[in-house]
N, C-alpha and C. Protein backbone atom coordinates (compact mmCIF):
# COMPACT_ATOMS: atom_id res chain seq x y z
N UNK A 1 3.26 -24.63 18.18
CA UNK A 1 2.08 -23.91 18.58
C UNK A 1 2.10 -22.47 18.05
N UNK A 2 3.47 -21.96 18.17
CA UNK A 2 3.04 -20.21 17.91
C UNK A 2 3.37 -20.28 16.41
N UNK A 3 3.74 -21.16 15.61
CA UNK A 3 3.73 -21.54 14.04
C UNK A 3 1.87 -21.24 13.53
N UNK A 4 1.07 -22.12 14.16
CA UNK A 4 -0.30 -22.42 13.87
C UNK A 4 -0.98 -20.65 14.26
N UNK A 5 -0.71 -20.44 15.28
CA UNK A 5 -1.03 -19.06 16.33
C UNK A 5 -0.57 -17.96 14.75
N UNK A 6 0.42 -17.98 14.48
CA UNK A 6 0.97 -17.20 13.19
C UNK A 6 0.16 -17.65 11.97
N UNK A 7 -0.40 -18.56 11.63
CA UNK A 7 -1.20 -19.37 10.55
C UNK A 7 -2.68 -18.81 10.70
N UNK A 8 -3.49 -18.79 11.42
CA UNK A 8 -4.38 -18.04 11.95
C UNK A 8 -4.41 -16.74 11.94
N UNK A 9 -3.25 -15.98 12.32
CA UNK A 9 -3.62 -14.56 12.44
C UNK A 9 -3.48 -14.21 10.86
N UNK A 10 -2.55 -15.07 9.84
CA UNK A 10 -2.13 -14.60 8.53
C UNK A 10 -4.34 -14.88 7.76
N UNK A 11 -4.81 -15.89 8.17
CA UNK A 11 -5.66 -16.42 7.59
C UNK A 11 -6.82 -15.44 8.04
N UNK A 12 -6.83 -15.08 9.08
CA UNK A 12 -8.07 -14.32 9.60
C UNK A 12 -7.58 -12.67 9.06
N UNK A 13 -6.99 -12.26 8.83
CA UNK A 13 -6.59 -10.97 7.99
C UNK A 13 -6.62 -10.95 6.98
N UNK A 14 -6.64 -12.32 6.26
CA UNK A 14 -6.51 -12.31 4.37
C UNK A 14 -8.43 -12.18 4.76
N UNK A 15 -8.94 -12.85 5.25
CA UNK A 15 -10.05 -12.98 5.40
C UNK A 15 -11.13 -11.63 5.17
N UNK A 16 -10.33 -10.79 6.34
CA UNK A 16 -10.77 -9.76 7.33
C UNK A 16 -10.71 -8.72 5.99
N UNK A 17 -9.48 -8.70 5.01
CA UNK A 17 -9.27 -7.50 4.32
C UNK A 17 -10.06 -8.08 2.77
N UNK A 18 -9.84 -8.80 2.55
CA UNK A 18 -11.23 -9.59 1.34
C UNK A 18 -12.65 -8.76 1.51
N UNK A 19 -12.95 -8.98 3.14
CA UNK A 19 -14.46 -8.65 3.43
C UNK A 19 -14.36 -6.96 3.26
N UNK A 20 -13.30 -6.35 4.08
CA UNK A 20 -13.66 -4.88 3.77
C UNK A 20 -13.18 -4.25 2.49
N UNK A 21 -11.99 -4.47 1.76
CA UNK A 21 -12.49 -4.32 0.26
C UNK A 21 -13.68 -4.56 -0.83
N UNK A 22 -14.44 -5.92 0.19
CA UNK A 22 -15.29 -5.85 -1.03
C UNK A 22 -16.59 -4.88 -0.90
N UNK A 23 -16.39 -4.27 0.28
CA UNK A 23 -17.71 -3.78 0.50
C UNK A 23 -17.36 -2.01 0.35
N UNK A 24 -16.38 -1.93 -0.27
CA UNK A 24 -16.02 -0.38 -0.74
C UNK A 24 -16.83 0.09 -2.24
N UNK A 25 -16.95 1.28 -2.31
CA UNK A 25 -17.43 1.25 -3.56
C UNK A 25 -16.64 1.61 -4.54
N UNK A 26 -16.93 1.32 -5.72
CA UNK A 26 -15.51 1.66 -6.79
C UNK A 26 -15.03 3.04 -6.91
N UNK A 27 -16.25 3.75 -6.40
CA UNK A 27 -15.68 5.02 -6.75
C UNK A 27 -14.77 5.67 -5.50
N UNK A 28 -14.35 4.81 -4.21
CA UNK A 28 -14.05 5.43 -3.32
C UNK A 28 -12.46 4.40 -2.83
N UNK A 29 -12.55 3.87 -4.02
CA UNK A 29 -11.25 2.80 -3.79
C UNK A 29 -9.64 4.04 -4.16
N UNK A 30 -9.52 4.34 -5.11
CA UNK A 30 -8.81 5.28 -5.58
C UNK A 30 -8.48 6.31 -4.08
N UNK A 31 -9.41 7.04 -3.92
CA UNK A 31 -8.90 8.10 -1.92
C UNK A 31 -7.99 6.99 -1.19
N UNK A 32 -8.73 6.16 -1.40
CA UNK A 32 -8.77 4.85 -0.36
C UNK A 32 -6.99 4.56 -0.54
N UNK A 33 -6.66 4.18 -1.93
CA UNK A 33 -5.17 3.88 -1.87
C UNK A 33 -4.31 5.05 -1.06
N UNK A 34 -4.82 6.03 -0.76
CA UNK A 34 -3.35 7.15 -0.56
C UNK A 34 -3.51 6.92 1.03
N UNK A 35 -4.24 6.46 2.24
CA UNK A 35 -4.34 6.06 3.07
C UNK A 35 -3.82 4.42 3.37
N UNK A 36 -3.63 3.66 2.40
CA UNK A 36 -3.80 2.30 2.81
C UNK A 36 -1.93 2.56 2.81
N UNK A 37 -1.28 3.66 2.03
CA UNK A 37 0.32 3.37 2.15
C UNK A 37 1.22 3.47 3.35
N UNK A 38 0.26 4.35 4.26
CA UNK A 38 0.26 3.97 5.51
C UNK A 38 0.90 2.90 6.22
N UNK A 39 -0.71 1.92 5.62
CA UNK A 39 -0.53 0.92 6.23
C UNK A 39 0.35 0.05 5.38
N UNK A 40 0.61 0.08 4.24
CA UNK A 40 1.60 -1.00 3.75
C UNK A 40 3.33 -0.78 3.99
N UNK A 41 3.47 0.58 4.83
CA UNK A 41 4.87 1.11 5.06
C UNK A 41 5.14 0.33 6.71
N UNK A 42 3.76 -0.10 7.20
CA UNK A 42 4.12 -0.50 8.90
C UNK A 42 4.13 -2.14 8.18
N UNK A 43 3.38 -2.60 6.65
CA UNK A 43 4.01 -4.00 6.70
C UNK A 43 5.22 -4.19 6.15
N UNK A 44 5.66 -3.22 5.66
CA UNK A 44 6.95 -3.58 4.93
C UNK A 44 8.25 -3.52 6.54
N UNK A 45 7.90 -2.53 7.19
CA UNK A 45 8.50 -2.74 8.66
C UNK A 45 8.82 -4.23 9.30
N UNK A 46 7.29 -4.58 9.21
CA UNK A 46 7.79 -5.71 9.49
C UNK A 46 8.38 -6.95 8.95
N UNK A 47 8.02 -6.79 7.68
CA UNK A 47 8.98 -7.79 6.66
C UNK A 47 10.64 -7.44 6.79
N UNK A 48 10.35 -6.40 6.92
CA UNK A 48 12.12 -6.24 7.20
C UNK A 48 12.44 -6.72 8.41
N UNK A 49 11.75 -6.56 9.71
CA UNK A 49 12.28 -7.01 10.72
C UNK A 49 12.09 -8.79 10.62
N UNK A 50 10.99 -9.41 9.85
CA UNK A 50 11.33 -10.89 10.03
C UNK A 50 12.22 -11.36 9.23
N UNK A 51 13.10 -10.22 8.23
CA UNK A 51 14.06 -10.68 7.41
C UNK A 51 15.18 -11.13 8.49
N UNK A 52 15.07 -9.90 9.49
CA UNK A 52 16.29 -9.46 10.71
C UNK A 52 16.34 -10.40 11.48
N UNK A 53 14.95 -10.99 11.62
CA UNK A 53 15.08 -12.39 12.81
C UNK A 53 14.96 -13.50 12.00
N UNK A 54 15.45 -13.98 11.06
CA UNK A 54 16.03 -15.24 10.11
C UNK A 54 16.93 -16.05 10.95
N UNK A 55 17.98 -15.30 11.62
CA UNK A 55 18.81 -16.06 12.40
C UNK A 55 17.76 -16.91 13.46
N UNK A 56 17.59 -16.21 13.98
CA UNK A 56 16.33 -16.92 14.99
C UNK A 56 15.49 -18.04 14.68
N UNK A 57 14.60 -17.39 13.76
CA UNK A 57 13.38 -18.55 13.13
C UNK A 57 13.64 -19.22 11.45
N UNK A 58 15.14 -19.53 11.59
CA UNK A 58 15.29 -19.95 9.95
C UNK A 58 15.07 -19.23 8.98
N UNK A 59 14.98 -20.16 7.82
CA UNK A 59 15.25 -19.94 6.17
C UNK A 59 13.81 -19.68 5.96
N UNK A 60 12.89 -20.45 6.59
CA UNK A 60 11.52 -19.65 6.53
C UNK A 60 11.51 -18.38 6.69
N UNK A 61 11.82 -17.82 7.67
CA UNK A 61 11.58 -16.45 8.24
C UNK A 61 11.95 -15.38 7.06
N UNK A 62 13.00 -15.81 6.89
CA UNK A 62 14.18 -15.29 5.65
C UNK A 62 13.17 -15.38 4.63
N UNK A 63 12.82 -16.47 3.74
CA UNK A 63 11.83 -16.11 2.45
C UNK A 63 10.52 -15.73 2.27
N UNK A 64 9.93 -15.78 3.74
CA UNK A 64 8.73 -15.08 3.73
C UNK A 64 8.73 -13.72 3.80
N UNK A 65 9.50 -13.74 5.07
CA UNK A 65 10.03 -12.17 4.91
C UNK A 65 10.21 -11.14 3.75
N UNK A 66 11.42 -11.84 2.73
CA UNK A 66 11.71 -11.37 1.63
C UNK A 66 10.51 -11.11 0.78
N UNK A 67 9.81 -12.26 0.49
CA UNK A 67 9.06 -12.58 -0.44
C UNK A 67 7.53 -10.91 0.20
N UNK A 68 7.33 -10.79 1.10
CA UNK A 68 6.74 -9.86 2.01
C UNK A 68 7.23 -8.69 1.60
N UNK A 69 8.78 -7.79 1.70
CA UNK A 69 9.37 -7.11 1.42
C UNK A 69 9.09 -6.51 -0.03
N UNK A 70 9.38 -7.50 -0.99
CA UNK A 70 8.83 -7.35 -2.40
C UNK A 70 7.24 -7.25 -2.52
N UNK A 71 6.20 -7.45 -1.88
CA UNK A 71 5.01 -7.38 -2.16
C UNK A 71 4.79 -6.09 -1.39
N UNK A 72 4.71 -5.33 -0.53
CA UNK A 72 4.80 -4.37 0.12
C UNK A 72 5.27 -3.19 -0.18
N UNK A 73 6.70 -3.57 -1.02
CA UNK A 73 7.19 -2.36 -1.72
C UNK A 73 6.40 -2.15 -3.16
N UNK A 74 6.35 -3.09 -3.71
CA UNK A 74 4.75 -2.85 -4.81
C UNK A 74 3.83 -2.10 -4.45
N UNK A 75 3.40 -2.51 -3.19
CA UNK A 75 2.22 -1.82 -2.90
C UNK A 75 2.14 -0.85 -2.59
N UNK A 76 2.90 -0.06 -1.95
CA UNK A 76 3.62 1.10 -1.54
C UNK A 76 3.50 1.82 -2.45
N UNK A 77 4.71 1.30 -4.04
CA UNK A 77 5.01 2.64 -5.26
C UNK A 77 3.32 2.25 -5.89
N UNK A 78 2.68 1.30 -6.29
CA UNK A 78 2.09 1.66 -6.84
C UNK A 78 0.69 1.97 -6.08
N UNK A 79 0.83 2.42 -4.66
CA UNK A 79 -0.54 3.32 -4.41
C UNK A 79 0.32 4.37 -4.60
N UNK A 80 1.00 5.10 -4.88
CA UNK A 80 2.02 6.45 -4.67
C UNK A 80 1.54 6.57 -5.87
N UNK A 81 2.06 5.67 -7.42
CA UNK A 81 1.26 6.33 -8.79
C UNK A 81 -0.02 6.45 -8.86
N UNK A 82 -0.73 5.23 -8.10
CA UNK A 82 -2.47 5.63 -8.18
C UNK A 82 -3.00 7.30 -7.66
N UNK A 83 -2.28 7.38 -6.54
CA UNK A 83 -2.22 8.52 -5.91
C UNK A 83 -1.70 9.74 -6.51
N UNK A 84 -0.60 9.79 -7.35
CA UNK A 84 -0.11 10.91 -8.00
C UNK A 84 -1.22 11.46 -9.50
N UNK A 85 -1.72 9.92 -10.11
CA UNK A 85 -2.32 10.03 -11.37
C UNK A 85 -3.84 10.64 -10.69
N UNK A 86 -4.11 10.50 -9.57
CA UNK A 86 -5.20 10.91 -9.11
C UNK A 86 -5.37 12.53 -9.33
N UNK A 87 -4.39 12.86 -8.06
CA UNK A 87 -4.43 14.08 -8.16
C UNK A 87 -3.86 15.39 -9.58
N UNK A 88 -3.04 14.46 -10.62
CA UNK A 88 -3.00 15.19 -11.55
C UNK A 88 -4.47 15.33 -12.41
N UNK A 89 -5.29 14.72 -11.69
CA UNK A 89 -6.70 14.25 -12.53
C UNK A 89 -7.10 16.26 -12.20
N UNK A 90 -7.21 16.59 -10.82
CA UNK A 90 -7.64 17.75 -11.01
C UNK A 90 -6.63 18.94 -10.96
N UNK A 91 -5.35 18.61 -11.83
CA UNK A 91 -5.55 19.91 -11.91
C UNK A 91 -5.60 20.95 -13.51
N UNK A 92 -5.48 22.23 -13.28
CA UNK A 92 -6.26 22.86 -14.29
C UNK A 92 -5.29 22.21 -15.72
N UNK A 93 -5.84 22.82 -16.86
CA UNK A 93 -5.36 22.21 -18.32
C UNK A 93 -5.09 23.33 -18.49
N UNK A 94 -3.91 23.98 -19.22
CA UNK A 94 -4.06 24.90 -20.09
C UNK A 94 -3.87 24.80 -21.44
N UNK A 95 -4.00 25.35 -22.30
CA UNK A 95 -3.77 25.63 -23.72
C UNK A 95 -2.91 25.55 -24.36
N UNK A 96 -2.36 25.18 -25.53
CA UNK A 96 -0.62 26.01 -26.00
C UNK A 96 -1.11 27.41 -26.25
N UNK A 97 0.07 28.20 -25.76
CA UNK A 97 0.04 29.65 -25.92
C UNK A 97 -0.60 30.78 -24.79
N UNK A 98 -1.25 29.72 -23.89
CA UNK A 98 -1.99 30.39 -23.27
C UNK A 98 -1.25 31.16 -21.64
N UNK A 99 -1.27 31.40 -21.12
CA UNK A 99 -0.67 32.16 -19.46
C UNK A 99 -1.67 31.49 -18.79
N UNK A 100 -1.43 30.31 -18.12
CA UNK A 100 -1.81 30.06 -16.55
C UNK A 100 -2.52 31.38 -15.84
N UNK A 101 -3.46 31.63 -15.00
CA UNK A 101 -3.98 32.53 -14.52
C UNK A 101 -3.40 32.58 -12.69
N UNK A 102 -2.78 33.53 -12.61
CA UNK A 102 -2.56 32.91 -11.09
C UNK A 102 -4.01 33.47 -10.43
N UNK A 103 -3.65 32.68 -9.00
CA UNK A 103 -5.24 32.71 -7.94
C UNK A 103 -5.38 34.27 -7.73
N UNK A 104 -3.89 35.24 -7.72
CA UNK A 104 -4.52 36.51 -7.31
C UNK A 104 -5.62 36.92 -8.82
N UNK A 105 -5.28 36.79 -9.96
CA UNK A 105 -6.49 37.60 -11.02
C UNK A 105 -7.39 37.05 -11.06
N UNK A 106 -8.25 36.01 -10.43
CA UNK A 106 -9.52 35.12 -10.11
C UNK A 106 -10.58 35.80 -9.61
């Protein structure tokens, strides 16, 4: 029973996050990653902890887990580069040869 109960909650969230990605707009997906690492740091939590309860619930627990662990930590570094390439988007360019201006001569 709490196998199926676990089958359901995995199915109604693939569901749930399908529907609100698709209704983002492209230009607001990019902000969007540096918030979602958040949330992919509380799933990688728990992939680690169903690695921890393997003893408990088997070799299942163990490769989903794992297999969880590795998708999570993906998701993690690469909203961190989406996020880093973002913000190098604004900042200033300078020249060769040129002196950076600091904010006090502005």
């Amino acid at each position: 029973m709490e196998l199926i109960l676990l089958s359901l909650v995995l199915v109604l969230s693939v569901f749930v996050g399908f529907e609100l990605i698709s209704k983002v707009p492209a230009t607001l997906h990019t902000p969007l990653m540096s918030g979602a690492n958040a949330i992919s740091g509380i799933t990688l939590v728990g992939a680690l902890l169903a690695v921890g309860r393997s003893d408990t619930f088997g070799d299942l627990s163990l490769w989903l887990g794992a297999t969880a662990v590795v998708f999570a930590t993906i998701n993690v570094v690469g909203g961190y580069l989406v996020t880093d390439r973002m913000l190098s988007m604004f900042q200033r360019k300078t020249s060769k040869g040129s002196i950076p201006r600091s904010a006090s001569e502005e």
